[in-house]
C-alpha atoms as a PDB file:
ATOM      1  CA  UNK A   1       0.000   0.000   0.000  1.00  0.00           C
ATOM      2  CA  UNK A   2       2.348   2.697  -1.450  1.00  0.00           C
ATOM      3  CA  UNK A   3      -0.279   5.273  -2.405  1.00  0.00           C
ATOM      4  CA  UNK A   4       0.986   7.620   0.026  1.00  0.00           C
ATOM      5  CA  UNK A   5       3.703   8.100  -2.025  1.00  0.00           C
ATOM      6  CA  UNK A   6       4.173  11.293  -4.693  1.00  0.00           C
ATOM      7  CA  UNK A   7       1.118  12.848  -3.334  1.00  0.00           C
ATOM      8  CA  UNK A   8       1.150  17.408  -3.386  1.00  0.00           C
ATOM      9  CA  UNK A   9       0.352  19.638  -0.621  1.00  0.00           C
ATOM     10  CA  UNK A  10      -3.218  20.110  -2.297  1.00  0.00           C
ATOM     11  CA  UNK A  11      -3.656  15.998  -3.104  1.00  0.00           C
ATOM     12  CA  UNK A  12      -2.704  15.535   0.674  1.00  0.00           C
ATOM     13  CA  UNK A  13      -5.726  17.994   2.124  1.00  0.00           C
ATOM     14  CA  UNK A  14      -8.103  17.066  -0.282  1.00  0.00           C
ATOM     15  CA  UNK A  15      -7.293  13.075   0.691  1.00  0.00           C
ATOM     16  CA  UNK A  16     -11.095  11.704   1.338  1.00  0.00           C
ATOM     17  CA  UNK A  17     -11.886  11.575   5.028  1.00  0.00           C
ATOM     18  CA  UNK A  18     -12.264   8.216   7.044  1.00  0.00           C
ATOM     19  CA  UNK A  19     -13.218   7.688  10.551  1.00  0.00           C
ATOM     20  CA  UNK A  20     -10.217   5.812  11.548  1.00  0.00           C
ATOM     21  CA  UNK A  21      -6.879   6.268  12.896  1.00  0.00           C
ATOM     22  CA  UNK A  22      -5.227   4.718  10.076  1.00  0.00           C
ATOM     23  CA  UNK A  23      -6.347   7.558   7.973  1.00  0.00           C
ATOM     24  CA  UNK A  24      -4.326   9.870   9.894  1.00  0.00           C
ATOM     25  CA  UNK A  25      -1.173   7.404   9.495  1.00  0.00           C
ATOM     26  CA  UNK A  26      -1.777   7.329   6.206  1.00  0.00           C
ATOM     27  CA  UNK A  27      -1.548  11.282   6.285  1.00  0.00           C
ATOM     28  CA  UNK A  28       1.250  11.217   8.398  1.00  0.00           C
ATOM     29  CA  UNK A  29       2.738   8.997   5.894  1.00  0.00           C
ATOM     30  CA  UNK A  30       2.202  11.692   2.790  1.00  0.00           C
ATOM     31  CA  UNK A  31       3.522  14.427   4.523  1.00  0.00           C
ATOM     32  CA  UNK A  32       6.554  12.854   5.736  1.00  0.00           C
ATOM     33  CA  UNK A  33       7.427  11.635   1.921  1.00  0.00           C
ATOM     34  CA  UNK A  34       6.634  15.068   0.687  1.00  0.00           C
ATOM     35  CA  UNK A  35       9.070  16.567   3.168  1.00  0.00           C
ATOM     36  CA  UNK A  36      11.724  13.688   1.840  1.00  0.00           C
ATOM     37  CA  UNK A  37      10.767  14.958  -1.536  1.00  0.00           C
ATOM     38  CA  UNK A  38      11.103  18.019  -1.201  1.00  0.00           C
ATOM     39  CA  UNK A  39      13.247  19.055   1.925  1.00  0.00           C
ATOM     40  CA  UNK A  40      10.219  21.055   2.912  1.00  0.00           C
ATOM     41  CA  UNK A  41      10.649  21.203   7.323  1.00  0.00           C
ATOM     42  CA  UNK A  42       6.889  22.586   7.289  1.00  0.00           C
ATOM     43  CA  UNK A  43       5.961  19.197   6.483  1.00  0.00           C
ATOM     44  CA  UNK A  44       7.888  17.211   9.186  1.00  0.00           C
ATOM     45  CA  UNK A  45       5.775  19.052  11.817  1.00  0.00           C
ATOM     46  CA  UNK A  46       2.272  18.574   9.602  1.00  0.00           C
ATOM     47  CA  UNK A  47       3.502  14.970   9.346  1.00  0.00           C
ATOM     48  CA  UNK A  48       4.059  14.982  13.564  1.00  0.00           C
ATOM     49  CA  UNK A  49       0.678  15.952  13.999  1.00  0.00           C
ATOM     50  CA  UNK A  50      -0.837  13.536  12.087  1.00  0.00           C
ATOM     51  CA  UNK A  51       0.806  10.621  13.424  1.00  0.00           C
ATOM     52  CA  UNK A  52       0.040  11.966  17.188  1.00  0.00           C
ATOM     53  CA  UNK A  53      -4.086  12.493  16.114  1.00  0.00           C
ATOM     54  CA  UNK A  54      -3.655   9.031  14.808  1.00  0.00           C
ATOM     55  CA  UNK A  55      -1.972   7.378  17.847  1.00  0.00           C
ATOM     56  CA  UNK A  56      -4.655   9.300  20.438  1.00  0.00           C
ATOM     57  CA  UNK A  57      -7.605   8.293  17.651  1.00  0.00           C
ATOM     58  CA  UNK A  58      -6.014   4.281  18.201  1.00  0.00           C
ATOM     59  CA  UNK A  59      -6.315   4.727  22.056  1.00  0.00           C
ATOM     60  CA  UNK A  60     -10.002   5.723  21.551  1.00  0.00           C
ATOM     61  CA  UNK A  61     -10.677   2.946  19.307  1.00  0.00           C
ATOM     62  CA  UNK A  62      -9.167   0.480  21.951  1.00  0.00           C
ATOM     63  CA  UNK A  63     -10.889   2.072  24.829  1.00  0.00           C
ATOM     64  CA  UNK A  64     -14.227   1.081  22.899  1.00  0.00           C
ATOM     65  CA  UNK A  65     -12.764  -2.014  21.797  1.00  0.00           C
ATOM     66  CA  UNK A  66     -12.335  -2.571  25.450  1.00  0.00           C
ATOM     67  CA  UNK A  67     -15.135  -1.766  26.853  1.00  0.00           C
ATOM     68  CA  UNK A  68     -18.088  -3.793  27.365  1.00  0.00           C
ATOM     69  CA  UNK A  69     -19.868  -0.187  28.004  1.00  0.00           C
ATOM     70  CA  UNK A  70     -18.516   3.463  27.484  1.00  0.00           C
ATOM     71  CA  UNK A  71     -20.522   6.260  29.746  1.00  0.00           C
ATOM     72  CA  UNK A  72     -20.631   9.545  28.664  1.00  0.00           C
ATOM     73  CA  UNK A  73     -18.258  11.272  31.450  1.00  0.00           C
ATOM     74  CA  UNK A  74     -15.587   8.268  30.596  1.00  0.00           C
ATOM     75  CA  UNK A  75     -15.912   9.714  26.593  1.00  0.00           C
ATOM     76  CA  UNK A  76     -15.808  13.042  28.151  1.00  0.00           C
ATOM     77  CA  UNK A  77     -13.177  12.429  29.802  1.00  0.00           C
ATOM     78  CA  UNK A  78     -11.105  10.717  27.343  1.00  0.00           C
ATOM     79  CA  UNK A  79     -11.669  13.243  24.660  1.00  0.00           C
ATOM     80  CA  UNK A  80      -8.127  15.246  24.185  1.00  0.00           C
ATOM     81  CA  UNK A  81      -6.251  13.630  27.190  1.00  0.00           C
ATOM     82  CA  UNK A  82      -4.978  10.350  25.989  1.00  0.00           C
ATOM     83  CA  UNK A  83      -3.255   9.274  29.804  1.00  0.00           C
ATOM     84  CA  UNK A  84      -6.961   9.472  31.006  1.00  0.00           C
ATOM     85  CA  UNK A  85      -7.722   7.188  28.072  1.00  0.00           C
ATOM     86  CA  UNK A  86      -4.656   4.895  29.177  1.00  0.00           C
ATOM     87  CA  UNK A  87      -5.851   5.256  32.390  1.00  0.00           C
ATOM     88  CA  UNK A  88      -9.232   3.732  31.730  1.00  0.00           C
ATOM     89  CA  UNK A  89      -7.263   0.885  29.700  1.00  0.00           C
ATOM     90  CA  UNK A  90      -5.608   0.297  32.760  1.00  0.00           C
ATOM     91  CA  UNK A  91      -8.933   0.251  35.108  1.00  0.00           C
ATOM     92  CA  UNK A  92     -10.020  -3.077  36.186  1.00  0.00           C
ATOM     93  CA  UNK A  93     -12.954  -2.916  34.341  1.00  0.00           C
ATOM     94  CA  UNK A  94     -10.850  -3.354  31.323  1.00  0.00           C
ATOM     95  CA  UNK A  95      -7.276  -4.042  31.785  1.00  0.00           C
ATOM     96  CA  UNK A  96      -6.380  -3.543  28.544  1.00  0.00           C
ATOM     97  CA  UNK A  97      -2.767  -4.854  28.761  1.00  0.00           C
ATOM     98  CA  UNK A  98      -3.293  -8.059  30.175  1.00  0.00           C
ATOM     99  CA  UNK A  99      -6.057  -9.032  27.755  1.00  0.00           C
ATOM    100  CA  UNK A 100      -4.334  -8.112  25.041  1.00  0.00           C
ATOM    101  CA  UNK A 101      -1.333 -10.329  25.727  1.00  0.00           C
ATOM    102  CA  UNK A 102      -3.999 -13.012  26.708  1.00  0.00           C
ATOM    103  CA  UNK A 103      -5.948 -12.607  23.497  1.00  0.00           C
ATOM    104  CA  UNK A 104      -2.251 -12.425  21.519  1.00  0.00           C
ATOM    105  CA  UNK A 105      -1.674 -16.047  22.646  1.00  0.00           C
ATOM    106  CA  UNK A 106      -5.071 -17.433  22.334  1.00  0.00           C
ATOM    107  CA  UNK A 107      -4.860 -16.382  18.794  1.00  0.00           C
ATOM    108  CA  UNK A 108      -0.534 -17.735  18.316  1.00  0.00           C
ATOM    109  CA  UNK A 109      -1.698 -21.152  18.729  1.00  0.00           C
ATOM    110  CA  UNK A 110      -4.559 -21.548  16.405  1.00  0.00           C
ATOM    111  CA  UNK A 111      -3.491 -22.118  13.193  1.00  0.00           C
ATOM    112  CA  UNK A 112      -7.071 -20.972  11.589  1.00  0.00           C
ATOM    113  CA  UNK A 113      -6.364 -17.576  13.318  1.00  0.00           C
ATOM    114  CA  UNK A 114      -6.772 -14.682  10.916  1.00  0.00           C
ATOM    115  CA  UNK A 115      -3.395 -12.372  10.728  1.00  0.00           C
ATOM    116  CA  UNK A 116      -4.505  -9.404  13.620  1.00  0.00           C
ATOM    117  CA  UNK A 117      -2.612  -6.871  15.722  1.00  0.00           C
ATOM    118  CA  UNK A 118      -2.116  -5.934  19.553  1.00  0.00           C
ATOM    119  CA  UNK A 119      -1.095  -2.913  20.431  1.00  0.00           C
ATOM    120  CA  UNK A 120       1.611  -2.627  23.582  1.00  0.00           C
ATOM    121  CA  UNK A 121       0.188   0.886  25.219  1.00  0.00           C
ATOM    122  CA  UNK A 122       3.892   1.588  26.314  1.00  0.00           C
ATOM    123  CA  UNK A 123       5.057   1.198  22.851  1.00  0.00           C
ATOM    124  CA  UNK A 124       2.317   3.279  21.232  1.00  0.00           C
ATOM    125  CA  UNK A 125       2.596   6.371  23.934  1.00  0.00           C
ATOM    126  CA  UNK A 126       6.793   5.944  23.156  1.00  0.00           C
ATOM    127  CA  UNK A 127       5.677   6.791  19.349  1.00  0.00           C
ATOM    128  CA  UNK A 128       3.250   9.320  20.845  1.00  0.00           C
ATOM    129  CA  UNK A 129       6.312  11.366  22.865  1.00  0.00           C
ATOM    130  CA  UNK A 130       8.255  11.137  19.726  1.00  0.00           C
ATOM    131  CA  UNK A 131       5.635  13.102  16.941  1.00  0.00           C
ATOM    132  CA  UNK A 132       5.357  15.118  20.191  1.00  0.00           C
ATOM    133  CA  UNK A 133       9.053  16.342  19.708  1.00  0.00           C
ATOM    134  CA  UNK A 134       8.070  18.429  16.455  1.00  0.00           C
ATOM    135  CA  UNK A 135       5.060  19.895  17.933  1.00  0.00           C
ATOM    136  CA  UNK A 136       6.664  22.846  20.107  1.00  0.00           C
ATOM    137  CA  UNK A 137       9.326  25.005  19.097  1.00  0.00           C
ATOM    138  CA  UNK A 138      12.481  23.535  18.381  1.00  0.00           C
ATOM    139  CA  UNK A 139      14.955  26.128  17.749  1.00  0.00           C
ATOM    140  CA  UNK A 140      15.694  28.671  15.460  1.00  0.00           C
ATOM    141  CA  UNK A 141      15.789  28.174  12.037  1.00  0.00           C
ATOM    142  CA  UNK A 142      19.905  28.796  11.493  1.00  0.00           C
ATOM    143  CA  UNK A 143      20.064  26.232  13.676  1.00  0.00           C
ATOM    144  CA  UNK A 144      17.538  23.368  12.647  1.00  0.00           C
ATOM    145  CA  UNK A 145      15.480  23.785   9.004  1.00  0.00           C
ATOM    146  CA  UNK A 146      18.247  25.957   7.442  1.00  0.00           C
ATOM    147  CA  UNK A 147      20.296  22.624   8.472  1.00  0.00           C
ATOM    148  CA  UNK A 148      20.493  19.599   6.090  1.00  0.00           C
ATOM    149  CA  UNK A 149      21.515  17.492   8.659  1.00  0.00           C
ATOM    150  CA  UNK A 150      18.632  18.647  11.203  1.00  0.00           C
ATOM    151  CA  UNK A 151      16.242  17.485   8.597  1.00  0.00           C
ATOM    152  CA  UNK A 152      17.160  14.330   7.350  1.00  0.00           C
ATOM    153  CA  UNK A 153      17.647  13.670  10.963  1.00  0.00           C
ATOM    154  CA  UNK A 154      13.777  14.991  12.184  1.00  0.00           C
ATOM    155  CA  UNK A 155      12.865  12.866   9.333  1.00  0.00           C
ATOM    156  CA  UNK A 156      14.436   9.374  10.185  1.00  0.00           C
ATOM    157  CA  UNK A 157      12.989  10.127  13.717  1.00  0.00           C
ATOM    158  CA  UNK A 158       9.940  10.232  12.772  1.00  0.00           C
ATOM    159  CA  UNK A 159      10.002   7.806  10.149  1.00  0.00           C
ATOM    160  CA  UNK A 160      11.999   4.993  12.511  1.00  0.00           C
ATOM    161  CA  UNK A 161       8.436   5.285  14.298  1.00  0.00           C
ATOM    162  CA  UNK A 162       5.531   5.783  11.595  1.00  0.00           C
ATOM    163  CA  UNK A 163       6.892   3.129   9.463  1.00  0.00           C
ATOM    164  CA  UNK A 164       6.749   0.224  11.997  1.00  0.00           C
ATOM    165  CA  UNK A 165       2.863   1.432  12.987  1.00  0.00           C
ATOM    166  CA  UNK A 166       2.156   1.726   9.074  1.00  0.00           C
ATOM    167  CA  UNK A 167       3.548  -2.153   8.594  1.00  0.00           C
ATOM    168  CA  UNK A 168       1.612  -3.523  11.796  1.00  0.00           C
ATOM    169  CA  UNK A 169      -1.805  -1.862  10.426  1.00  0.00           C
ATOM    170  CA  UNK A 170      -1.045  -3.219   6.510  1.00  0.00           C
ATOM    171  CA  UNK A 171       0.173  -6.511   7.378  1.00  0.00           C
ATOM    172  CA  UNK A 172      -2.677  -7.432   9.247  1.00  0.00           C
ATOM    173  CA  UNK A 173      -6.754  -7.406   8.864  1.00  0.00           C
ATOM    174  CA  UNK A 174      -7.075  -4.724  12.146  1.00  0.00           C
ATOM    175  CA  UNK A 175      -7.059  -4.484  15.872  1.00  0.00           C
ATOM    176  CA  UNK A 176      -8.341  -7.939  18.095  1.00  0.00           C
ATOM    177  CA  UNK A 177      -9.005  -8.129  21.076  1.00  0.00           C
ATOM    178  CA  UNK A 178     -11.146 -10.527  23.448  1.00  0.00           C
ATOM    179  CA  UNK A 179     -13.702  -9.406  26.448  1.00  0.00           C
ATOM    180  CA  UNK A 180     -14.220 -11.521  29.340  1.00  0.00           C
ATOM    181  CA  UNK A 181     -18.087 -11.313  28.403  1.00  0.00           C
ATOM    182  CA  UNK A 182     -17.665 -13.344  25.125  1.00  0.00           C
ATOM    183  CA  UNK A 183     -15.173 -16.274  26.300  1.00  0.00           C
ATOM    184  CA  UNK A 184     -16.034 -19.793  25.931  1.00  0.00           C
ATOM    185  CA  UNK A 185     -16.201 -20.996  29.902  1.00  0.00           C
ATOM    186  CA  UNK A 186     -12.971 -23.057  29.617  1.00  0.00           C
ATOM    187  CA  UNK A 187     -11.453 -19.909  28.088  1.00  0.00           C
ATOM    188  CA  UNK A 188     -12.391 -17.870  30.507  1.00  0.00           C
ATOM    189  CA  UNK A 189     -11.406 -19.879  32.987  1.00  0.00           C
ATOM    190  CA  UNK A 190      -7.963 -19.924  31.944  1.00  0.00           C
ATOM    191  CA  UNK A 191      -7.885 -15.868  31.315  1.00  0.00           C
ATOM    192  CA  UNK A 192      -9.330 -15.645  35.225  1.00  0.00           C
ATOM    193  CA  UNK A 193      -6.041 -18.230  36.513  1.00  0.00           C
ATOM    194  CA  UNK A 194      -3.611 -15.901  33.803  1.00  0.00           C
ATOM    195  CA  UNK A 195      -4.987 -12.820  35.023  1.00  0.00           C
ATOM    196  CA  UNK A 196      -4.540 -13.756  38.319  1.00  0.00           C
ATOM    197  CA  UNK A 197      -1.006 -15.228  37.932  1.00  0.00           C
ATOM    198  CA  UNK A 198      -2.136 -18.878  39.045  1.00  0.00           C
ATOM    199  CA  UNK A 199      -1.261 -19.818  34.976  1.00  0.00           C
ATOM    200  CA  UNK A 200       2.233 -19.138  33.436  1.00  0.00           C
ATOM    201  CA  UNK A 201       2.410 -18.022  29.486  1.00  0.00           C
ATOM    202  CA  UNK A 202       3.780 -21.433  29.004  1.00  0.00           C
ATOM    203  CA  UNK A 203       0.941 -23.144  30.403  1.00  0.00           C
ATOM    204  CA  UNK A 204      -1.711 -21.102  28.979  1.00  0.00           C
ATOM    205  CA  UNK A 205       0.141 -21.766  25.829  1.00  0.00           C
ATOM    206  CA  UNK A 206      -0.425 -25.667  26.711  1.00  0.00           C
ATOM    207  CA  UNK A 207      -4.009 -25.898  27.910  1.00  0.00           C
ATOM    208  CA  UNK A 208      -5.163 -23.790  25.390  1.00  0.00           C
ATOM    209  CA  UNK A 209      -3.506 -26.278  22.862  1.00  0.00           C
ATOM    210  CA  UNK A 210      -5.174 -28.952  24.252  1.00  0.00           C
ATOM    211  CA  UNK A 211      -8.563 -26.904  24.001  1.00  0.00           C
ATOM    212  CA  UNK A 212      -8.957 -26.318  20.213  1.00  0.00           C
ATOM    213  CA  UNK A 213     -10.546 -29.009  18.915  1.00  0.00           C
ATOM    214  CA  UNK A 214     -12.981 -28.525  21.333  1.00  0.00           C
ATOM    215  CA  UNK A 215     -13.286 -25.066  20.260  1.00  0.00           C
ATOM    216  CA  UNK A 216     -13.275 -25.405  16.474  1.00  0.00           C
ATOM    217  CA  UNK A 217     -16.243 -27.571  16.435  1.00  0.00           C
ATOM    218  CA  UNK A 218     -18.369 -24.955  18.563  1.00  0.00           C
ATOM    219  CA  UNK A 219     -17.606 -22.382  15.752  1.00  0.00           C
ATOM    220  CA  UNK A 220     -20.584 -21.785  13.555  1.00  0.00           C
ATOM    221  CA  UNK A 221     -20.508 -23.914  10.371  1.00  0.00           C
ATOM    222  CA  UNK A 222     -17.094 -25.596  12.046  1.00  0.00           C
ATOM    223  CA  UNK A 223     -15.286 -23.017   9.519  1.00  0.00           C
ATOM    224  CA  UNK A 224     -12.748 -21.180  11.816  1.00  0.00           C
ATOM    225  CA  UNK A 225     -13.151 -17.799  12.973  1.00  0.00           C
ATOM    226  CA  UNK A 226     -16.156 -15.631  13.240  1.00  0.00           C
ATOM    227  CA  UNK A 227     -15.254 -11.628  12.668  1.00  0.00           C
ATOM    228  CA  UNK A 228     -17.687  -9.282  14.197  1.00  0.00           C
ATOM    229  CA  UNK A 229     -17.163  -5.646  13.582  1.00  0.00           C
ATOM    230  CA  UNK A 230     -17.736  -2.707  15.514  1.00  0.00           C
ATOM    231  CA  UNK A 231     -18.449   0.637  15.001  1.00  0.00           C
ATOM    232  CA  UNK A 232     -19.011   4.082  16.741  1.00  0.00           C
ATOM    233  CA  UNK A 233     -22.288   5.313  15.488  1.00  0.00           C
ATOM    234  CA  UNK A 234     -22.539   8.323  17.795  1.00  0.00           C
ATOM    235  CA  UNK A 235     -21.787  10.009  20.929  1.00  0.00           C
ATOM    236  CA  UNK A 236     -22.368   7.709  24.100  1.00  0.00           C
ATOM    237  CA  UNK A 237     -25.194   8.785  26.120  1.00  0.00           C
ATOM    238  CA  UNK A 238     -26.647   7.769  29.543  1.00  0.00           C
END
C-alpha cells in the first residue's frame, strides 16, 4: 500500500476523510514523503501531527474495543487527554494490557487464526512522545530547518516510528481483542487463573492447545473464525 507516495500539498488535504486512525497514518505517511521529496521542514511538523491524532484516535478505538460499556463522562473524559484514556485501559474494568497479551496467545496457537494486531500501550505512547518532539518550538531556524543534517535527521525520527505502525496496520486485517463477556467458559477460565497469575504463558500456551478441537467444532458452520465488527455510530449517552 504505497499510495501515500508522490502525493502534493493540495492531493494531501483534499485526501477523502475516514473515521479511523489509520487515515491519519496514512496522512502522516504523505507528509513525511513530501518533506523527503522536497526538503520542505513545514511538512515534518504537519507529518508529527498527524501521526500523534492518529496514535490518540487508536487509544479511543481500543478504549471502545475494550469496553463492554462506554458512559458519557468516561468519553468526556477521554476526549483530548490520551493518559486518562490509558488510564481507563488500565482500570479493572478493562485491563487492557493483560487481555491483550492473553488474546495475543489465544490467537498464536490456532493455526485458523486470521493475521490481527495488539497494540503494547507503552510502545504506542513511546511513538506518541516522539511526533510530540516536532510539535513545540524547536529552535531557530539557522540552527535546525536551514540545516540539512537537522532534517534528514527529524525525518528518520519520525520515520523509525511511523513506518513500523504503518507495517503492523497493513500486514494485518485490524485491531483484536477478546472481552471476558464473550469467552467460551474453559477460556475464561484460563484468562481468570492468567490474570490472576495462578497460569504461566507457558501453560496457557499448553491448555489452550489442548482446548482447540474442542473449540473449532463450537464455531458456527465448524469453519474457523467468526469476525464481528464494531463501530461508533454516535456520541455515548446515559
Amino acid at each position: 500500500m504505497d499510495e501515500w507516495r508522490g502525493k502534493s500539498p493540495k492531493e494531501i488535504l483534499s485526501n477523502t476523510l475516514a473515521d479511523h486512525s489509520s487515515w491519519h497514518f496514512f496522512q502522516a505517511r504523505s507528509w513525511l514523503d513530501y518533506a523527503t521529496r522536497e526538503d520542505a521542514p513545514s511538512a515534518i511538523h504537519y507529518a508529527a501531527f498527524e501521526l500523534r491524532y492518529g496514535i490518540e484516535h487508536l487509544l479511543f478505538e481500543l478504549l471502545v474495543l475494550a469496553s463492554e460499556s462506554l458512559s458519557e463522562p468516561e468519553y468526556r473524559q477521554a476526549i483530548g487527554d490520551p493518559k486518562q484514556m490509558n488510564r481507563l485501559l488500565a482500570s479493572p474494568a478493562r485491563n487492557y494490557a493483560k487481555l491483550a497479551e492473553f488474546a495475543e496467545v489465544v490467537v498464536s496457537v490456532d493455526s485458523q487464526a486470521p493475521p490481527v494486531h495488539f497494540w503494547n500501550l507503552k510502545a504506542l505512547f513511546r511513538c506518541w512522545g516522539v511526533a510530540s518532539e516536532f510539535l513545540h518550538f524547536v529552535g531557530p531556524h539557522a540552527a535546525t530547518y536551514s540545516q540539512t543534517d537537522w532534517v534528514a535527521k527529524a525525518i528518520a525520527r519520525l520515520d523509525s516510528v511511523l513506518t513500523p505502525l504503518w507495517s503492523k496496520i497493513t500486514d494485518t486485517i485490524g485491531n483484536a481483542f477478546m472481552r471476558p463477556s464473550q469467552m467460551q467458559p474453559e477460556v475464561h477460565q484460563a484468562w481468570t487463573e492468567f490474570r490472576d497469575g495462578i497460569l504461566t504463558k507457558d501453560n496457557l500456551v499448553h491448555r489452550l492447545k489442548i482446548m482447540q478441537p474442542a473449540l473449532r467444532m463450537r464455531r458456527k458452520g465448524e469453519t474457523g473464525w467468526q469476525h464481528i465488527g464494531r463501530r461508533i455510530l454516535q456520541i455515548p449517552k446515559n
